[in-house]
Protein backbone atom coordinates (compact mmCIF):
# COMPACT_ATOMS: atom_id res chain seq x y z
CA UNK A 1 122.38 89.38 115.80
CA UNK A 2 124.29 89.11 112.13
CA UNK A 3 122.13 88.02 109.90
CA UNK A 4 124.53 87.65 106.67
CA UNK A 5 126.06 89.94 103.47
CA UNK A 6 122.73 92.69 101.71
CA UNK A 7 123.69 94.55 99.10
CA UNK A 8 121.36 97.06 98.76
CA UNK A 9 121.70 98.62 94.83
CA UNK A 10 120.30 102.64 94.73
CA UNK A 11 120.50 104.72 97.57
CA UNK A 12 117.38 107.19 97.50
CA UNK A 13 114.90 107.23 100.12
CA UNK A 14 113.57 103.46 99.86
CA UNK A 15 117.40 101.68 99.29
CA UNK A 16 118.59 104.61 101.83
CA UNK A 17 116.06 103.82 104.59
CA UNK A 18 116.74 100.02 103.80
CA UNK A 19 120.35 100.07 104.87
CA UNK A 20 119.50 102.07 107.54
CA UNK A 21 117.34 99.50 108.93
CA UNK A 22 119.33 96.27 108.06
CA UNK A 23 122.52 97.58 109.44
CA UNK A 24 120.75 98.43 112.87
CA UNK A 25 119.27 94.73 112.20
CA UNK A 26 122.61 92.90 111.81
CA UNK A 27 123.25 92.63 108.49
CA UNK A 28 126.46 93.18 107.06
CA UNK A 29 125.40 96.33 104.14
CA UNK A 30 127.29 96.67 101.02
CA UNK A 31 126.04 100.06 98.41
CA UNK A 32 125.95 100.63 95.62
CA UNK A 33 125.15 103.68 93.42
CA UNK A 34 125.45 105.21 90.02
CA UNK A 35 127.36 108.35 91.83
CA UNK A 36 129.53 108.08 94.25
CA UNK A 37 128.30 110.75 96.58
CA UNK A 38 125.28 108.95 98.00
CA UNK A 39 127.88 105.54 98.65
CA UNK A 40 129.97 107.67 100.97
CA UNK A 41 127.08 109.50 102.53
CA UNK A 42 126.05 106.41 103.63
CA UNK A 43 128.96 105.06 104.75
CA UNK A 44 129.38 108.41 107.18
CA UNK A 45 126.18 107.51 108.53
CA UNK A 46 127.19 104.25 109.26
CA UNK A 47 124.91 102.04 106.82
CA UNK A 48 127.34 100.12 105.09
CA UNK A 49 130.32 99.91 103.02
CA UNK A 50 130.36 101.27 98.88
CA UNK A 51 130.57 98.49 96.63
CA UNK A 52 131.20 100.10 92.91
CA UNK A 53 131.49 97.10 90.86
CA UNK A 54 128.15 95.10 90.98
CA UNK A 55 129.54 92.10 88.77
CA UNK A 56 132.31 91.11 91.31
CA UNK A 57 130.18 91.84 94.34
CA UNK A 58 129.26 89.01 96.96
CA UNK A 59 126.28 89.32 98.94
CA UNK A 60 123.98 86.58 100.28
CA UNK A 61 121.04 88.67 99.12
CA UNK A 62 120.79 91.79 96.64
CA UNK A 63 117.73 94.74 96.44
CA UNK A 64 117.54 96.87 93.68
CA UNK A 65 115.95 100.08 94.80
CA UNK A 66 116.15 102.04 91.87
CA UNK A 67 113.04 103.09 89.45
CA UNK A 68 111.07 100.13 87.83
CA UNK A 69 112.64 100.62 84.53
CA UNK A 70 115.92 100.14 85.60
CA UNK A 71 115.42 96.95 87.58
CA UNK A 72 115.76 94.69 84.97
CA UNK A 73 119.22 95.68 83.69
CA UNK A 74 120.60 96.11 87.52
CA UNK A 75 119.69 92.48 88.02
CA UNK A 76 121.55 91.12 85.05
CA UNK A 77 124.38 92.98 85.62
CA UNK A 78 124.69 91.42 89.19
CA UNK A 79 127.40 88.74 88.99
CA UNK A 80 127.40 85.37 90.81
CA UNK A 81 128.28 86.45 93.88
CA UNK A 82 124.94 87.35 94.71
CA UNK A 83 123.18 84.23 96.03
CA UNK A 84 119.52 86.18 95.83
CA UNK A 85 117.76 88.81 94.15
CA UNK A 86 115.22 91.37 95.23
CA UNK A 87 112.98 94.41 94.56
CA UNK A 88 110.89 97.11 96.14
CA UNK A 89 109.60 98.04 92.97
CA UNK A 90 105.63 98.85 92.24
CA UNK A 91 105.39 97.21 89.76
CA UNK A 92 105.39 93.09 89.51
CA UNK A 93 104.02 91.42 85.90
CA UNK A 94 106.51 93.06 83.48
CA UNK A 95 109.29 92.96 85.96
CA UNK A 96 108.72 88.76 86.50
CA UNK A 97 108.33 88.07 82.81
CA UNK A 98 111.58 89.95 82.03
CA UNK A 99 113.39 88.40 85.02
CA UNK A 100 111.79 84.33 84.22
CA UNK A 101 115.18 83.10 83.09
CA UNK A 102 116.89 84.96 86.07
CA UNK A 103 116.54 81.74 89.09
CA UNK A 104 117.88 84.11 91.60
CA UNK A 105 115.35 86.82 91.52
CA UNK A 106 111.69 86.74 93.53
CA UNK A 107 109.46 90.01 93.22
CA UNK A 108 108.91 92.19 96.59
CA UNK A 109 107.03 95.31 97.15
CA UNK A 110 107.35 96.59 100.61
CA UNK A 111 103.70 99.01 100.68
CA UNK A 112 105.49 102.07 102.31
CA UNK A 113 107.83 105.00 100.87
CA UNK A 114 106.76 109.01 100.66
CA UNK A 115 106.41 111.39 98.08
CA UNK A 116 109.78 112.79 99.61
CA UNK A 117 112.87 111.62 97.78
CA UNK A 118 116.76 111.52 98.26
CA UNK A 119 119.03 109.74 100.73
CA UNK A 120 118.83 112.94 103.00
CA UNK A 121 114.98 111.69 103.86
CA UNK A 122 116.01 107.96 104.51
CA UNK A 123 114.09 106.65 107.56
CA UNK A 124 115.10 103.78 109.50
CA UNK A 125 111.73 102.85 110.95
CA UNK A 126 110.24 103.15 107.24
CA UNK A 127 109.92 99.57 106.77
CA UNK A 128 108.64 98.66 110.21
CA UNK A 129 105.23 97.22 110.44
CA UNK A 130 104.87 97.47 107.15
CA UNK A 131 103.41 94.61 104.86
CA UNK A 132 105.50 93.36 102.14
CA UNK A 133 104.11 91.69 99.07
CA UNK A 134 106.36 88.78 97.86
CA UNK A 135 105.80 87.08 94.42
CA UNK A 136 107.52 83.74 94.08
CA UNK A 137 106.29 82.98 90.36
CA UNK A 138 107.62 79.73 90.64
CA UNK A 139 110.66 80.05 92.26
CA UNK A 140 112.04 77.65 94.44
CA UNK A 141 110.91 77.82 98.21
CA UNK A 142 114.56 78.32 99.31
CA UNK A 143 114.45 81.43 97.34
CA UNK A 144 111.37 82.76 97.90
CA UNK A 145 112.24 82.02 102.08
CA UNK A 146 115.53 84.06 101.74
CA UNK A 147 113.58 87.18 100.71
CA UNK A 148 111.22 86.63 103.56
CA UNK A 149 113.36 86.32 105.73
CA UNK A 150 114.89 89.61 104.87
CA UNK A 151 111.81 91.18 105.16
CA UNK A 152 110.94 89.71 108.62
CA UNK A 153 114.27 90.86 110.37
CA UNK A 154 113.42 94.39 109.26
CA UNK A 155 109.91 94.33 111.10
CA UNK A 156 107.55 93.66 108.08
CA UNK A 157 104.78 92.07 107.62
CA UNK A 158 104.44 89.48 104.85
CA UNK A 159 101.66 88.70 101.73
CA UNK A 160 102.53 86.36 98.96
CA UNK A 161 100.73 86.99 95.45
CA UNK A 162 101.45 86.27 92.16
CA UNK A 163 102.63 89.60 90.24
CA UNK A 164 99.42 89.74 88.12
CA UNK A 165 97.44 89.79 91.55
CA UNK A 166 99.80 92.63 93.12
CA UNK A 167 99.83 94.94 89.89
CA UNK A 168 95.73 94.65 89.90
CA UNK A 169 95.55 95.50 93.54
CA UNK A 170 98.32 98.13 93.88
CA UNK A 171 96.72 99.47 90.42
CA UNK A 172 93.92 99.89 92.92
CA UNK A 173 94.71 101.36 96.33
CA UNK A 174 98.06 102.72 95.22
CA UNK A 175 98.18 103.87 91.71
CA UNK A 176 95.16 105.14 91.09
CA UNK A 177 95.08 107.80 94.33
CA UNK A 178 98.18 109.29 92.17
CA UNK A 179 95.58 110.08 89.79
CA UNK A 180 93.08 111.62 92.00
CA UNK A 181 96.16 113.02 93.05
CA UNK A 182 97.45 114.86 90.70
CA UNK A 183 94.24 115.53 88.97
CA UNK A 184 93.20 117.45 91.94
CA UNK A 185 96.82 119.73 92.15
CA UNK A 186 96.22 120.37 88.11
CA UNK A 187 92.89 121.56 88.98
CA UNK A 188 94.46 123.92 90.97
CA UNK A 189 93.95 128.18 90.12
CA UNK A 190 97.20 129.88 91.17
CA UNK A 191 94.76 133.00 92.13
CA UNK A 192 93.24 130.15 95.11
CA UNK A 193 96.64 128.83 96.17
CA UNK A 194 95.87 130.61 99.27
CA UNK A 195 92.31 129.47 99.75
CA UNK A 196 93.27 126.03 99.71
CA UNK A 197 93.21 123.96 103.41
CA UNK A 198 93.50 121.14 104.75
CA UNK A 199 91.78 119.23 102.12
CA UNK A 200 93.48 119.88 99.54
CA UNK A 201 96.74 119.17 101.37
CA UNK A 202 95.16 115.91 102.37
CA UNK A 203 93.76 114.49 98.93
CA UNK A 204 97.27 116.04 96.63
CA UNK A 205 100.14 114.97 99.00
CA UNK A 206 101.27 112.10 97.24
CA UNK A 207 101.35 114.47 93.85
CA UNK A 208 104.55 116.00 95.09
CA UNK A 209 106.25 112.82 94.07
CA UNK A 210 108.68 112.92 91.49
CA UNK A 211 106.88 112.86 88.01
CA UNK A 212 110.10 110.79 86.34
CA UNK A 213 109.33 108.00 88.82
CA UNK A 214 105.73 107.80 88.02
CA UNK A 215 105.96 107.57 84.16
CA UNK A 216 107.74 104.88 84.82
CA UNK A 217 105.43 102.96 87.34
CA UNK A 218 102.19 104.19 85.59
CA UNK A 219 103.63 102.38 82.06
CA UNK A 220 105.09 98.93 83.55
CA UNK A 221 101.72 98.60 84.85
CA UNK A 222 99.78 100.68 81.93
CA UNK A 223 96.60 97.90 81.60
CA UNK A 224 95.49 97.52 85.23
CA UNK A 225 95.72 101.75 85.72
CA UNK A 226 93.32 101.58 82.78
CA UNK A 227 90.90 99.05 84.00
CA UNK A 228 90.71 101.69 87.27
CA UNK A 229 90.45 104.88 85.04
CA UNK A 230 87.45 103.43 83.06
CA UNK A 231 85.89 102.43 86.31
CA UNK A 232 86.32 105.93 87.86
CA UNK A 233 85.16 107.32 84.40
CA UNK A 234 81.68 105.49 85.06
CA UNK A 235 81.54 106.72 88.18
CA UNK A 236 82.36 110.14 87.82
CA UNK A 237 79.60 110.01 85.31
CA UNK A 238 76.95 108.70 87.41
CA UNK A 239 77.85 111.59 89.37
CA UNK A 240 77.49 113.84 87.19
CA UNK A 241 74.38 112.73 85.90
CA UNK A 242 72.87 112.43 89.77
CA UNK A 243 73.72 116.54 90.03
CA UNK A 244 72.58 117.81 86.45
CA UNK A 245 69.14 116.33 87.32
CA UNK A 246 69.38 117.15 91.13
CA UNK A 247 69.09 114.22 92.53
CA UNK A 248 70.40 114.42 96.20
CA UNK A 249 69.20 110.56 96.85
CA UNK A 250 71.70 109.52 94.24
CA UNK A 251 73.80 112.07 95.03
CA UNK A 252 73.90 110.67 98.83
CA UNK A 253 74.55 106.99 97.55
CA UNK A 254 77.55 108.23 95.31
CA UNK A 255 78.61 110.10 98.34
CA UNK A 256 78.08 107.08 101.12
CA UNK A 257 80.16 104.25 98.70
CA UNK A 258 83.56 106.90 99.08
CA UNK A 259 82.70 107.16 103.04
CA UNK A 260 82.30 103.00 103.32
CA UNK A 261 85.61 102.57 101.53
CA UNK A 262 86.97 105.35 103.75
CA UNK A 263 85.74 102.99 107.20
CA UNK A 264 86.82 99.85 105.48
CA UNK A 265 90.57 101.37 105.02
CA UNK A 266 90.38 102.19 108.89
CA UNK A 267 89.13 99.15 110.16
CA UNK A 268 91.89 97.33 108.52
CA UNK A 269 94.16 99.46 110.69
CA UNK A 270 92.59 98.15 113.39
């Protein structure tokens, strides 16, 4: 069923997968790219047509799917054409203030992606069933509905917040396991590369993630990473403290909060 003009602005694996999945949903795709390789890439694949110039560009609704820093200027430089603005950036408070004078634009984060990166590992299933966090900030409702109803057609699930709300929980459940992350891979002794299982593979995954698109979510949203390092810092302590005076009843408590948060994640799954 058409649904009406997307132009979807950065064609790695999130703005790749995206118009995958809105041109199998109807939409009429327009992309756009700094290169042109990725433009006519997608356009072989059949996801829409390459749409160079984003000032004279005409689109009922525009995403910018590019890193967090660069969302800003890619908005402004969208002429009027563009009836709406989007993101699926991680990063909300910085990006709203910056954008407050910009009517058109309402913050999104669609909670998927993968440490993989590239058009060549665009997904068209990526954003199904996934829940999408929409800031409206004030915007008007007919906005804020537009971007939902994007969102919707492509099989997501929808949460509104205001953008300090989403940058304290993502800071949470999604920024902060990029820490554990990578602090685990650093820990890492070339000499037991090959001793490493299943664990390991488990609890670094997401540290194969580009490291240029991380400095950039881990300063937009610098203060609420903080608040969660301090917090692990105290608890990492109380650990430490529970071993050096061997202490397996405290050791057992430290242990039991990680496995409730652990069944709390999977009953939410249902």
């Amino acid at each position: 069923m058409p649904q009406g003009a997307l132009l979807v602005v950065g064609l790695g694996l999130m703005g790749g997968s995206l118009a995958a999945a809105a041109s199998a949903a109807g939409w009429r795709v327009l992309l756009h790219h700094r290169r042109p390789e990725p433009m006519q890439e997608a356009r072989q694949r059949g996801w829409g047509e390459p749409c160079p110039d984003l000032g004279a560009a005409e689109a009922d609704i525009a995403v910018i799917c590019t890193p967090v820093e660069h969302i800003v200027a890619q908005a402004r430089a969208l002429g009027p054409g563009v009836r709406a603005i989007t993101d699926v950036g991680s990063v909300k408070g910085e990006l709203c203030r910056a954008l407050r004078d910009e009517p058109r634009f309402v913050g999104s984060h669609p909670m998927c992606g993968s440490h993989r990166q590239g058009l060549q590992h665009a997904d068209p299933d990526l954003y199904r069933g996934a829940l999408c966090i929409v800031t409206p900030d004030g915007r008007e409702e007919a906005q804020v509905q537009a971007v939902e109803t994007l969102w919707r057609s492509l099989g997501c699930r929808l949460l509104r917040l205001s953008p300090e709300e989403h940058d304290r929980a993502v800071a949470a459940v999604s920024h902060f396991p990029h820490v554990v992350a990578h602090l685990a891979a650093q820990r890492l002794d070339p000499r037991n590369a090959a001793l490493a299982a299943g664990g390991f593979r488990d609890v670094t995954r997401i540290a194969g993630a580009s490291p240029e698109l991380w400095v950039g979510i881990f300063l937009a949203n610098r203060e609420a990473v903080l608040a969660e390092l301090a917090v692990a810092a105290g608890s990492l302590e109380a650990l430490r403290q529970a071993l050096a005076a061997g202490d397996p009843e405290a050791v057992r408590c430290w242990l039991a909060a990680g496995h409730a948060g652990r069944c709390c994640y999977e009953a939410s799954r249902g």
